[in-house]
N, C-alpha and C. Protein backbone atom coordinates (compact mmCIF):
# COMPACT_ATOMS: atom_id res chain seq x y z
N UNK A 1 6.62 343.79 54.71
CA UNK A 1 6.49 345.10 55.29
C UNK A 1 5.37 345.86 54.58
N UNK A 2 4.72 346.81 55.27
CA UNK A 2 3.67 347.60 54.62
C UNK A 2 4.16 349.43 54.68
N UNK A 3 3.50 349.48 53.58
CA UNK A 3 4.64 351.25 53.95
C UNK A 3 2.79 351.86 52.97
N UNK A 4 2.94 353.51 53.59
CA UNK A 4 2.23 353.59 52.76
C UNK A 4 2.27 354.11 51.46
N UNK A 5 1.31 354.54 50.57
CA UNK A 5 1.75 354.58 49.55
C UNK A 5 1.38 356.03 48.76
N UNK A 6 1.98 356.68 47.62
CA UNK A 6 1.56 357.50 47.31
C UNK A 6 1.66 357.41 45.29
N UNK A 7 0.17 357.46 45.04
CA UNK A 7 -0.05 357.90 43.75
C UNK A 7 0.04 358.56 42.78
N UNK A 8 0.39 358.44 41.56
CA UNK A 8 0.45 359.87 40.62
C UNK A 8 -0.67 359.26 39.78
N UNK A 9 -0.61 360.75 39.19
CA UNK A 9 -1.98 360.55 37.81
C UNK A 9 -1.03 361.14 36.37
N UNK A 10 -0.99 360.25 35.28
CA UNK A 10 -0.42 360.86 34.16
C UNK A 10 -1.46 361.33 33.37
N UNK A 11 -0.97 362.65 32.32
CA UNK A 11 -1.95 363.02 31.78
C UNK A 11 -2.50 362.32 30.56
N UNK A 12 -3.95 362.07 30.61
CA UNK A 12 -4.20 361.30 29.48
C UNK A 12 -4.56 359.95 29.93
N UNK A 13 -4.20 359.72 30.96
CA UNK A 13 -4.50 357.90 31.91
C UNK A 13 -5.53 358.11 33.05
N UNK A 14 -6.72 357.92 32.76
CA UNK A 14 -7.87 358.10 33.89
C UNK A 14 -7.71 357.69 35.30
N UNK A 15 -6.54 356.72 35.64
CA UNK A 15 -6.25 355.58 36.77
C UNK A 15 -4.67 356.17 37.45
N UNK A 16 -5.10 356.59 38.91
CA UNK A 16 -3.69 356.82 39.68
C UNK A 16 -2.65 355.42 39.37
N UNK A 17 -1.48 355.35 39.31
CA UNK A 17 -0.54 354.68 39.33
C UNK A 17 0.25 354.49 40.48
N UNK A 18 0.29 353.71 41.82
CA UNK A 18 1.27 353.85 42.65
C UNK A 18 2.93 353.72 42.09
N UNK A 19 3.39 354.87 42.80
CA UNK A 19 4.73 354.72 43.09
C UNK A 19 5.52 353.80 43.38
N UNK A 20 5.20 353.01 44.67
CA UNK A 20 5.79 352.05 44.91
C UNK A 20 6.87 352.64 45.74
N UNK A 21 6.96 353.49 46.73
CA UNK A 21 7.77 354.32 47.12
C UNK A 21 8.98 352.98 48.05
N UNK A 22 7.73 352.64 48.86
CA UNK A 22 8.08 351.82 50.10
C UNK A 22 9.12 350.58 49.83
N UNK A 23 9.06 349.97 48.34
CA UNK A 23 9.50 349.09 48.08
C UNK A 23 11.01 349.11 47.63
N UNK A 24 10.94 350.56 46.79
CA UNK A 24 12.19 351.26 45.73
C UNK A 24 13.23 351.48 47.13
N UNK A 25 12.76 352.00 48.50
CA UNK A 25 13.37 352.22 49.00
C UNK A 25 14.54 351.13 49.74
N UNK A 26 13.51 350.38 50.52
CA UNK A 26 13.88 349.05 50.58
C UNK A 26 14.91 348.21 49.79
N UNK A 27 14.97 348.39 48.52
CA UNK A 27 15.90 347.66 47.90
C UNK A 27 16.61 348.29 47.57
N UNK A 28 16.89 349.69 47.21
CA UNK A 28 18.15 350.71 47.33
C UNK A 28 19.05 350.55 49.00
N UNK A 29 18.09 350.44 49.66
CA UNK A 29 18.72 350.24 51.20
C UNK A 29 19.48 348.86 51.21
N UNK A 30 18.59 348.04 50.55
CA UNK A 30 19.67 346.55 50.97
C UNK A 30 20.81 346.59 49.85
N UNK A 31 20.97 347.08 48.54
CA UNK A 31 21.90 347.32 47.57
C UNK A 31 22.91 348.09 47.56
N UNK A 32 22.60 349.57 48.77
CA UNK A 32 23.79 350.15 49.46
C UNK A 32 24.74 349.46 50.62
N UNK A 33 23.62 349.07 51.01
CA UNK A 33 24.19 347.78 52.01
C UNK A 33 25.21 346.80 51.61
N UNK A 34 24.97 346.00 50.29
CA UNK A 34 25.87 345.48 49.62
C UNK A 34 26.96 345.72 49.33
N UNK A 35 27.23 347.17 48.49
CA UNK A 35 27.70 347.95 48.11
C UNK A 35 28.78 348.52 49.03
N UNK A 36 28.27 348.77 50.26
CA UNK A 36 29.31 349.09 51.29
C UNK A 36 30.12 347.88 51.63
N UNK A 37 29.83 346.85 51.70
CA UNK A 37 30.23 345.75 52.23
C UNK A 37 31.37 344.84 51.36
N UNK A 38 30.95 345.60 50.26
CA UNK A 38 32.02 344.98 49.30
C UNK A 38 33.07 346.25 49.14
N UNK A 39 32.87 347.47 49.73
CA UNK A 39 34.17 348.20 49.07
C UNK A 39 34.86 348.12 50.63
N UNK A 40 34.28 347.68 51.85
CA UNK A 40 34.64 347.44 53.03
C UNK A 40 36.19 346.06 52.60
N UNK A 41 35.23 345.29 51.79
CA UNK A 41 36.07 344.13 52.12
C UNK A 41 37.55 343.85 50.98
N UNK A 42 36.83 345.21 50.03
CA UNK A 42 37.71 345.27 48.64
C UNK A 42 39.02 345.99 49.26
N UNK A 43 39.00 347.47 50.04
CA UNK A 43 39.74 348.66 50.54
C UNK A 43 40.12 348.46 52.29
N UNK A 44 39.21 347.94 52.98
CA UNK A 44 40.26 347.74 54.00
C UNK A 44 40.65 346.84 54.70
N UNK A 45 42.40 346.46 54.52
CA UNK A 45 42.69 345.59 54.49
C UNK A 45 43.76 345.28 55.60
N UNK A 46 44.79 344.83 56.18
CA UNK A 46 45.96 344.99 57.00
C UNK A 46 47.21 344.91 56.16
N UNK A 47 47.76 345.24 56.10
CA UNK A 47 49.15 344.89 55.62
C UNK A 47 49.65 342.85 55.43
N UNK A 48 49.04 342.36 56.32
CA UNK A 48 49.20 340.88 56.08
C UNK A 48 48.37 340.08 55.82
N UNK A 49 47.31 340.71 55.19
CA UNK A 49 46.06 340.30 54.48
C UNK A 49 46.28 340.25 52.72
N UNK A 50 45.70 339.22 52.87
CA UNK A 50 45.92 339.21 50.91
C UNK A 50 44.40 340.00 50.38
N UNK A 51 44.90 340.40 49.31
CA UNK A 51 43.47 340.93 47.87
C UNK A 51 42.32 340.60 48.41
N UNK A 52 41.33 341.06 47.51
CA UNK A 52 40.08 340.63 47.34
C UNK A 52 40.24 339.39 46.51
N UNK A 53 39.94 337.99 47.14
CA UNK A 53 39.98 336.86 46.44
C UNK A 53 38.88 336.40 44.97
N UNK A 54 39.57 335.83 44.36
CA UNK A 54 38.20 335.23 43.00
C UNK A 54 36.84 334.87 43.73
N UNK A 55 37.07 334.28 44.99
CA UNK A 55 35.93 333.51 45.85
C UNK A 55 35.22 334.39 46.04
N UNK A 56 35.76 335.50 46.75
CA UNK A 56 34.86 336.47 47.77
C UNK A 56 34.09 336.98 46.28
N UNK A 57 34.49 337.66 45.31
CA UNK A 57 34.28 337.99 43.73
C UNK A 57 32.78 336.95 43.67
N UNK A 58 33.44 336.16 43.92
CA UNK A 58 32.02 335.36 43.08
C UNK A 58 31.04 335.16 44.39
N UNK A 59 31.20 335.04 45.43
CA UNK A 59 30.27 335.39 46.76
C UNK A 59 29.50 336.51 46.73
N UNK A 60 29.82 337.02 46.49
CA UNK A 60 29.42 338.98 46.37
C UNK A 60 28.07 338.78 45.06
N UNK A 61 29.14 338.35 43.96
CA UNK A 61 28.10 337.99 42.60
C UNK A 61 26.70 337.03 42.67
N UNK A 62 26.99 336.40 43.72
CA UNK A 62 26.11 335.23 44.20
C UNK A 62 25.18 336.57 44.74
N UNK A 63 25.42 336.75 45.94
CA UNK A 63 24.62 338.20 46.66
C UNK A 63 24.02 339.27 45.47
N UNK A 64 24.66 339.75 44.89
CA UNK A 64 23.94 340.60 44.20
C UNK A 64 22.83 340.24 43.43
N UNK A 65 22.92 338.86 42.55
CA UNK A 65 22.13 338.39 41.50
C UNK A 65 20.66 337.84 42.69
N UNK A 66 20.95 337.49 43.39
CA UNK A 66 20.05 337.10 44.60
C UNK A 66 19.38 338.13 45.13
N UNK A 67 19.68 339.61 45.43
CA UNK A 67 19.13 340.35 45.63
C UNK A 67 18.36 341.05 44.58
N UNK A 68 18.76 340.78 43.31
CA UNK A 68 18.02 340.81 42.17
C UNK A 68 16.85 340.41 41.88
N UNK A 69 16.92 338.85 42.15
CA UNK A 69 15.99 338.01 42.02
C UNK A 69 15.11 338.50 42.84
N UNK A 70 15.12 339.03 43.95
CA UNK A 70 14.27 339.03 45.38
C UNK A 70 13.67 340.33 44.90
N UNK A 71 13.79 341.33 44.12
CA UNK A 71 13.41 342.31 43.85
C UNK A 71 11.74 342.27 43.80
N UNK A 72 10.43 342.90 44.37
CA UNK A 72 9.32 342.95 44.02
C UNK A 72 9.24 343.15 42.30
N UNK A 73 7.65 342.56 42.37
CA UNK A 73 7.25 342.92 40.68
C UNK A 73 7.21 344.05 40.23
N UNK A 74 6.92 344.92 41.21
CA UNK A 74 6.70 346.05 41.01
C UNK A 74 8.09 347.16 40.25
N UNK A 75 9.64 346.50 40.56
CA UNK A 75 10.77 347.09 40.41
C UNK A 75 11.23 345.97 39.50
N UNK A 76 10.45 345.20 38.75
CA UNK A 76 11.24 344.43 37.74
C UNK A 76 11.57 344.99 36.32
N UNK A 77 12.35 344.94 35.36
CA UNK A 77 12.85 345.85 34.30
C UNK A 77 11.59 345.88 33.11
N UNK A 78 10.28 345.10 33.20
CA UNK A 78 9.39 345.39 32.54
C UNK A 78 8.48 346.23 33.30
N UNK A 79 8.46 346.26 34.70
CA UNK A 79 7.11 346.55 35.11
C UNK A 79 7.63 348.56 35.46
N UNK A 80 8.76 348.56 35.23
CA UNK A 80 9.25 349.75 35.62
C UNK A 80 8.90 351.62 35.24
N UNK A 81 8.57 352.69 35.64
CA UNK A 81 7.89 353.90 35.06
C UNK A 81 8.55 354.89 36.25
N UNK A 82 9.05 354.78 37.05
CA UNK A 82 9.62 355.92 37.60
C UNK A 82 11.14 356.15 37.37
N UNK A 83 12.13 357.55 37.71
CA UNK A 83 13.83 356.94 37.36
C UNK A 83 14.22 356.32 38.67
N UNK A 84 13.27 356.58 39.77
CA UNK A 84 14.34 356.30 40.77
C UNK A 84 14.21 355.02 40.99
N UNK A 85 13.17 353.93 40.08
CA UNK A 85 13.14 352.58 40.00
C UNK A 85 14.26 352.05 39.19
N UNK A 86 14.20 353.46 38.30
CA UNK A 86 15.32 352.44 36.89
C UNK A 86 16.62 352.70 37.06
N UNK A 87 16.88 353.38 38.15
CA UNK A 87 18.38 353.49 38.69
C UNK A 87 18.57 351.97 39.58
N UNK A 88 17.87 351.14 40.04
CA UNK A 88 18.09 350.41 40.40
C UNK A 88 18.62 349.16 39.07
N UNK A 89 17.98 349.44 38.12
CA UNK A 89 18.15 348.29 36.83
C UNK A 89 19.62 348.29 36.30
């Protein structure tokens, strides 16, 4: 996907820095996504439905660490300078 982009300048650094707006968003969107999907499958349940199983637990864990991995360079825990990147970490 291409999004566009918007720059800051810190003081003291001659060179704009992108944000990375387009990307942060993107992966907050697929991580809420997650996020819903697991308190969907944690909280509603029927009465003749069992728990949240060890399986589904480790399915979910599978998903998350995977969506981790998939994360751009740009939102990786070294390459990181904004908070609303490092709320993702």
């Amino acid at each position: 996907m291409t999004f566009g982009e918007i720059y800051i300048a810190y003081p003291g650094y001659k060179d704009t820095v992108p944000m990375n707006i387009g990307s942060t968003v993107v992966a907050l969107m697929e991580l809420f996504m997650l996020m819903n999907r697991i308190t969907y499958d944690s909280f509603h349940k029927s009465a003749n439905e069992n728990e949240f199983t060890s399986e589904q637990a480790l399915a979910y864990r599978a998903k998350l660490i995977t969506w981790f991995n998939r994360l751009p360079k740009s939102l990786s825990p070294v390459n990181i300078v904004l908070p609303c990147a490092l709320k993702l970490q």
